[in-house]
C-alpha atoms as a PDB file:
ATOM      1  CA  UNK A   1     278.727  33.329-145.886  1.00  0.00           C
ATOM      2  CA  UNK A   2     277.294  30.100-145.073  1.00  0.00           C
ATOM      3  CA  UNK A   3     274.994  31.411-142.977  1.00  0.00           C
ATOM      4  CA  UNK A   4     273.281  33.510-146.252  1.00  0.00           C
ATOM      5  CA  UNK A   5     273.343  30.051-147.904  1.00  0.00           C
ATOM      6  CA  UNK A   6     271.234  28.373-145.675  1.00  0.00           C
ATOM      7  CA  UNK A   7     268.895  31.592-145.311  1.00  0.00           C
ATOM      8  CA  UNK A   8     268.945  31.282-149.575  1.00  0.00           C
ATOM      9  CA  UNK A   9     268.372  27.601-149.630  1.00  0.00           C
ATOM     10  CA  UNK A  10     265.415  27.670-147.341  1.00  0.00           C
ATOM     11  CA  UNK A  11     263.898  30.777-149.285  1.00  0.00           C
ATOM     12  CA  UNK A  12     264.347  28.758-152.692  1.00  0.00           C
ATOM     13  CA  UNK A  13     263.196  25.644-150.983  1.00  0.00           C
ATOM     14  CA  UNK A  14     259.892  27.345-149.548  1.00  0.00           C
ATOM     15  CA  UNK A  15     259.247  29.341-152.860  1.00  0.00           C
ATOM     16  CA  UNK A  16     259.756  25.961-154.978  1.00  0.00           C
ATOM     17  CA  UNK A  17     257.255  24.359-152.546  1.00  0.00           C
ATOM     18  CA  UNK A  18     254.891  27.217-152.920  1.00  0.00           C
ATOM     19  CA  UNK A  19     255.112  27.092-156.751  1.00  0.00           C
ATOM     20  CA  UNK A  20     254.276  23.085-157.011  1.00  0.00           C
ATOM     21  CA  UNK A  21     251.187  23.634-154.228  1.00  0.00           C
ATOM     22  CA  UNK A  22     249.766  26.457-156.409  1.00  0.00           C
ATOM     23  CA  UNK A  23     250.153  24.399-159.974  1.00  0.00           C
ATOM     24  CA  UNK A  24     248.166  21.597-158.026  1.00  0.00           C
ATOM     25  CA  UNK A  25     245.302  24.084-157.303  1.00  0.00           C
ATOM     26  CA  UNK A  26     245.617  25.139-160.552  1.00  0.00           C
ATOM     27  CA  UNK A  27     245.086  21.828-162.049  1.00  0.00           C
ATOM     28  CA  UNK A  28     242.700  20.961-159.861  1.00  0.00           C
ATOM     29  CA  UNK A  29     240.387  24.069-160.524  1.00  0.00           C
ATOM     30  CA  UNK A  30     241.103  23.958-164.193  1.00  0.00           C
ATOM     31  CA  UNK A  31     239.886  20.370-163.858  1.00  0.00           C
ATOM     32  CA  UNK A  32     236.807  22.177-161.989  1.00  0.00           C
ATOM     33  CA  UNK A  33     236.001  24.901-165.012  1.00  0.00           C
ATOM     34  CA  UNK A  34     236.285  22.030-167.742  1.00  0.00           C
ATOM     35  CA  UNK A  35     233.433  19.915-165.690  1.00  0.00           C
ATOM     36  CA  UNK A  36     231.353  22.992-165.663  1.00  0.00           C
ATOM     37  CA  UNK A  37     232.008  24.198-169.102  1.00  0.00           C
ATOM     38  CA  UNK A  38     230.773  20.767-170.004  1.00  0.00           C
ATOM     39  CA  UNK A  39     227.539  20.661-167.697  1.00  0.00           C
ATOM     40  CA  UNK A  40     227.183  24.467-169.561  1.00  0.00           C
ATOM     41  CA  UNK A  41     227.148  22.640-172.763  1.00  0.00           C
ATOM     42  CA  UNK A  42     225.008  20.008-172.133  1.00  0.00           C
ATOM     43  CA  UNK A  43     222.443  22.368-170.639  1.00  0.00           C
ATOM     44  CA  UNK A  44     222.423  24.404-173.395  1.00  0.00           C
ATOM     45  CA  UNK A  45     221.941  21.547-175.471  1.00  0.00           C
ATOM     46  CA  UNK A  46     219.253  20.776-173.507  1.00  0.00           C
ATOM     47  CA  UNK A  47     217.663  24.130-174.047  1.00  0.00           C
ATOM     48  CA  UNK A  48     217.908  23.493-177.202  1.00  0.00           C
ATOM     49  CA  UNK A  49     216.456  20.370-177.714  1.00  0.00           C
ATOM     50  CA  UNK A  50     213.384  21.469-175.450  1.00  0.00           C
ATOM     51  CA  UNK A  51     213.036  24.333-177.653  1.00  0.00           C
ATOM     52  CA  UNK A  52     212.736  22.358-180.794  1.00  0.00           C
ATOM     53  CA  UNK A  53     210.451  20.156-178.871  1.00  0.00           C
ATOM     54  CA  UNK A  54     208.159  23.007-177.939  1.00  0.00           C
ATOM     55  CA  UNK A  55     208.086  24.374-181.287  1.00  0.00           C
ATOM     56  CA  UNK A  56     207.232  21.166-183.023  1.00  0.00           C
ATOM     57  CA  UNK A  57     204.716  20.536-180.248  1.00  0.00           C
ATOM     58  CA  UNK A  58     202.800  24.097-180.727  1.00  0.00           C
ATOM     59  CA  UNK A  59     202.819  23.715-184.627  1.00  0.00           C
ATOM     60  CA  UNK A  60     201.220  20.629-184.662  1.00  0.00           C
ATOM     61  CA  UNK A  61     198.333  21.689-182.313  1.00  0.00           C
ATOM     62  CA  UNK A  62     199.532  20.838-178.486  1.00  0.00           C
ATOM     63  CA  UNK A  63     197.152  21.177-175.714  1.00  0.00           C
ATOM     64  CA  UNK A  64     197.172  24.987-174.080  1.00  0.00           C
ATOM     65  CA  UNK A  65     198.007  23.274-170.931  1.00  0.00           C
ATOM     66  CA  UNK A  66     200.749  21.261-172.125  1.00  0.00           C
ATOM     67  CA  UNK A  67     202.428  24.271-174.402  1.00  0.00           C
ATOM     68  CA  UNK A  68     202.235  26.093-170.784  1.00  0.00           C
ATOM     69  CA  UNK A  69     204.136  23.540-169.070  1.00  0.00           C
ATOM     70  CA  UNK A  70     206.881  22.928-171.242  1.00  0.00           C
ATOM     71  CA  UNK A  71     206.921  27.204-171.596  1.00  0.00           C
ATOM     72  CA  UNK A  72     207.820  26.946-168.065  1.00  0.00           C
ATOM     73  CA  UNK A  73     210.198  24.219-168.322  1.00  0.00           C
ATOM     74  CA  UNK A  74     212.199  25.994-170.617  1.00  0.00           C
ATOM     75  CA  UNK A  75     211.598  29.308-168.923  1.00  0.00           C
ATOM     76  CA  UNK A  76     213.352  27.057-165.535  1.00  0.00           C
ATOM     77  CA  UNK A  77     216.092  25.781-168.282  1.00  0.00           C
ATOM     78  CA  UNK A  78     217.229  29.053-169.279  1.00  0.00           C
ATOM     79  CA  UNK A  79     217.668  30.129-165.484  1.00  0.00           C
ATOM     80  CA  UNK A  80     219.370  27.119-164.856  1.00  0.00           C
ATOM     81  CA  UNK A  81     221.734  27.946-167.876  1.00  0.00           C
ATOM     82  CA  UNK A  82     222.509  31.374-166.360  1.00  0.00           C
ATOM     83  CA  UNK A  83     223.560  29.974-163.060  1.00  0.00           C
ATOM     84  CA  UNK A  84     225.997  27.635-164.907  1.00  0.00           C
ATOM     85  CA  UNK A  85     226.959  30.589-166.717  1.00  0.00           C
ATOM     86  CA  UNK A  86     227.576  32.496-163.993  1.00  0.00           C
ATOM     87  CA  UNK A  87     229.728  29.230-162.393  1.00  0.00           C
ATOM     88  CA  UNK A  88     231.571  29.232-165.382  1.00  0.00           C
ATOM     89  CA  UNK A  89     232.831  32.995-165.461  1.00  0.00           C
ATOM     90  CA  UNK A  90     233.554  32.531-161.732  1.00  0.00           C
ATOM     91  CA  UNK A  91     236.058  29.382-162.021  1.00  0.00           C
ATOM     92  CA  UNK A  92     237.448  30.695-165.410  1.00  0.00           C
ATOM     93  CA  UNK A  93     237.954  34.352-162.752  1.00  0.00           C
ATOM     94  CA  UNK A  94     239.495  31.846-160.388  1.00  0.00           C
ATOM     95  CA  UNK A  95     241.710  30.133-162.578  1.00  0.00           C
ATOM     96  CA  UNK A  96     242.980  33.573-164.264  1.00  0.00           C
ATOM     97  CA  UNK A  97     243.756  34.192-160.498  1.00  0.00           C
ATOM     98  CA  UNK A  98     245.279  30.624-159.539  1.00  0.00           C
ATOM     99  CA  UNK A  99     247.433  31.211-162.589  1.00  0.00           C
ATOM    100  CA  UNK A 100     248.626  34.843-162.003  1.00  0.00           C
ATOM    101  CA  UNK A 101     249.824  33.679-158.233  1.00  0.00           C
ATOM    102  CA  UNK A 102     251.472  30.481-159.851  1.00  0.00           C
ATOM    103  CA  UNK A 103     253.368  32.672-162.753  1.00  0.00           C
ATOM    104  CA  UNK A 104     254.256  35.367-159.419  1.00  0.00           C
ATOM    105  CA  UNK A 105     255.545  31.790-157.240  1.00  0.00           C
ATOM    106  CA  UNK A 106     257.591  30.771-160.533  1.00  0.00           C
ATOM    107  CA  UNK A 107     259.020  34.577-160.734  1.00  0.00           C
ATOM    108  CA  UNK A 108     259.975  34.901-157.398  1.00  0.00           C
ATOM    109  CA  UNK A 109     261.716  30.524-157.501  1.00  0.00           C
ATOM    110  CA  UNK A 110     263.020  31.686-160.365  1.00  0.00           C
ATOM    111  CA  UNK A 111     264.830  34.498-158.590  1.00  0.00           C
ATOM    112  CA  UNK A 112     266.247  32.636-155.872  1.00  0.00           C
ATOM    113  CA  UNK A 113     267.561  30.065-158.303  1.00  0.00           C
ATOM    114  CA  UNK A 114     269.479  33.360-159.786  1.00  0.00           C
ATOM    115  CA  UNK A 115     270.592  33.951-156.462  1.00  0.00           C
ATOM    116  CA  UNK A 116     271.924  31.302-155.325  1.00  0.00           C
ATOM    117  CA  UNK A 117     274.035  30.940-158.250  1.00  0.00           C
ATOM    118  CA  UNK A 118     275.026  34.371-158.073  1.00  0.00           C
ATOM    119  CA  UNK A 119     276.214  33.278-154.633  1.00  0.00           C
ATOM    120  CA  UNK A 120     277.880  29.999-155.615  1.00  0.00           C
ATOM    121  CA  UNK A 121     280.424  32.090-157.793  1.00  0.00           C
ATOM    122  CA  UNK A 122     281.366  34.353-155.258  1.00  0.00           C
ATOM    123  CA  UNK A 123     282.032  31.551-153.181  1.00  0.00           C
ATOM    124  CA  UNK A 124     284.423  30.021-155.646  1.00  0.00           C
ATOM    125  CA  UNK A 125     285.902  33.244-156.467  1.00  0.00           C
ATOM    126  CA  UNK A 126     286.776  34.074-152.837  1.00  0.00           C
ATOM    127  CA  UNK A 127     288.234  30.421-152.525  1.00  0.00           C
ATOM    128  CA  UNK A 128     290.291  30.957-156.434  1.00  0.00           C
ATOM    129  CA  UNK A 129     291.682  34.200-154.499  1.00  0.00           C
ATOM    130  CA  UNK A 130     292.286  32.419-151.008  1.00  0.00           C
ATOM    131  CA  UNK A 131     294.241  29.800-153.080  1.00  0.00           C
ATOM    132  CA  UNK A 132     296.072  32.171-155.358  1.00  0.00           C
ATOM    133  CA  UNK A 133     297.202  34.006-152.240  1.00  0.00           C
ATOM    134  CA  UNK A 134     298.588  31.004-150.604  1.00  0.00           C
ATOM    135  CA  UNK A 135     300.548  30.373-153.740  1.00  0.00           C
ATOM    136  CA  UNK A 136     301.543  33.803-154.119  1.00  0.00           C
ATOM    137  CA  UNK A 137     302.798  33.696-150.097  1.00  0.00           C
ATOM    138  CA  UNK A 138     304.308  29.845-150.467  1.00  0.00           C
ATOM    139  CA  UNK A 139     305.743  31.546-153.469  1.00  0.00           C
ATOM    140  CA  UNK A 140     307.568  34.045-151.781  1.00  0.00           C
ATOM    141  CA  UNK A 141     309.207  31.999-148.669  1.00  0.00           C
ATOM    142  CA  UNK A 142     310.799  29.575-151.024  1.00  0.00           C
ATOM    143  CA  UNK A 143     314.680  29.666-150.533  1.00  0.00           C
ATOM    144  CA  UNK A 144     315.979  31.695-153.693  1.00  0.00           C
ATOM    145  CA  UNK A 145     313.102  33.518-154.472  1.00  0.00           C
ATOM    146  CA  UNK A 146     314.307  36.270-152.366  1.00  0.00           C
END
């Protein structure tokens, strides 16, 4: 019996560990999406503002050469923007993933915890019976109960 114990305990221990390891990395790379959802934003604002610019620029007569330039600028913006994009589906993919093996850890902790319990009361109820059996035999060799 207390061999099974010590196999649970370890299990629980290991799967408890596991759990807290993988709600670090998921901290950590929800830490990482927020950082690039906020570089996303700010490049987009970017694009935005370099847009504006452009437009202003062309209605009130730029130089060709200068209208070409910023073109390409914003053309190099927008491809820039679609990496980030890109960066940003992959960590919000990652921490979808992170959070799916954390909510699996928790499941299987959660389990063990169950276990263990379940354990712990057959324990006691084998030692209520061991006890009830002693009284039930002490019972029995006392003078005049027989």
């Amino acid at each position: 019996m207390m061999s099974r114990q010590n196999v649970l305990l370890f299990l629980r221990e290991d799967a408890d560990k596991r759990q807290k390891e993988i709600a670090v990395r998921l901290g950590k790379q929800r830490s990482l999406l927020s950082e690039v959802q906020q570089k996303l934003q700010l490049l987009e604002n970017y694009l935005q503002q370099y847009r504006n610019q452009a437009i202003a620029a062309e209605t009130s007569g730029i130089l060709g050469a200068q209208a070409l330039d910023t073109r390409n600028f914003i053309h190099q913006l927008e491809q820039v923007l679609q990496i980030q994009k890109e960066n940003a589906l992959r960590q919000q993919q990652s921490v979808a993933q992170i959070q799916s093996e954390w909510a699996s850890a928790r499941v299987q902790e959660k389990g063990f915890a169950a276990l263990a319990r379940r354990i712990e009361i057959e324990q006691h109820e084998l030692e209520l019976r061991t006890i009830q059996k002693e009284l039930d035999e002490w019972a029995n060799r006392r003078p005049g109960c027989q």
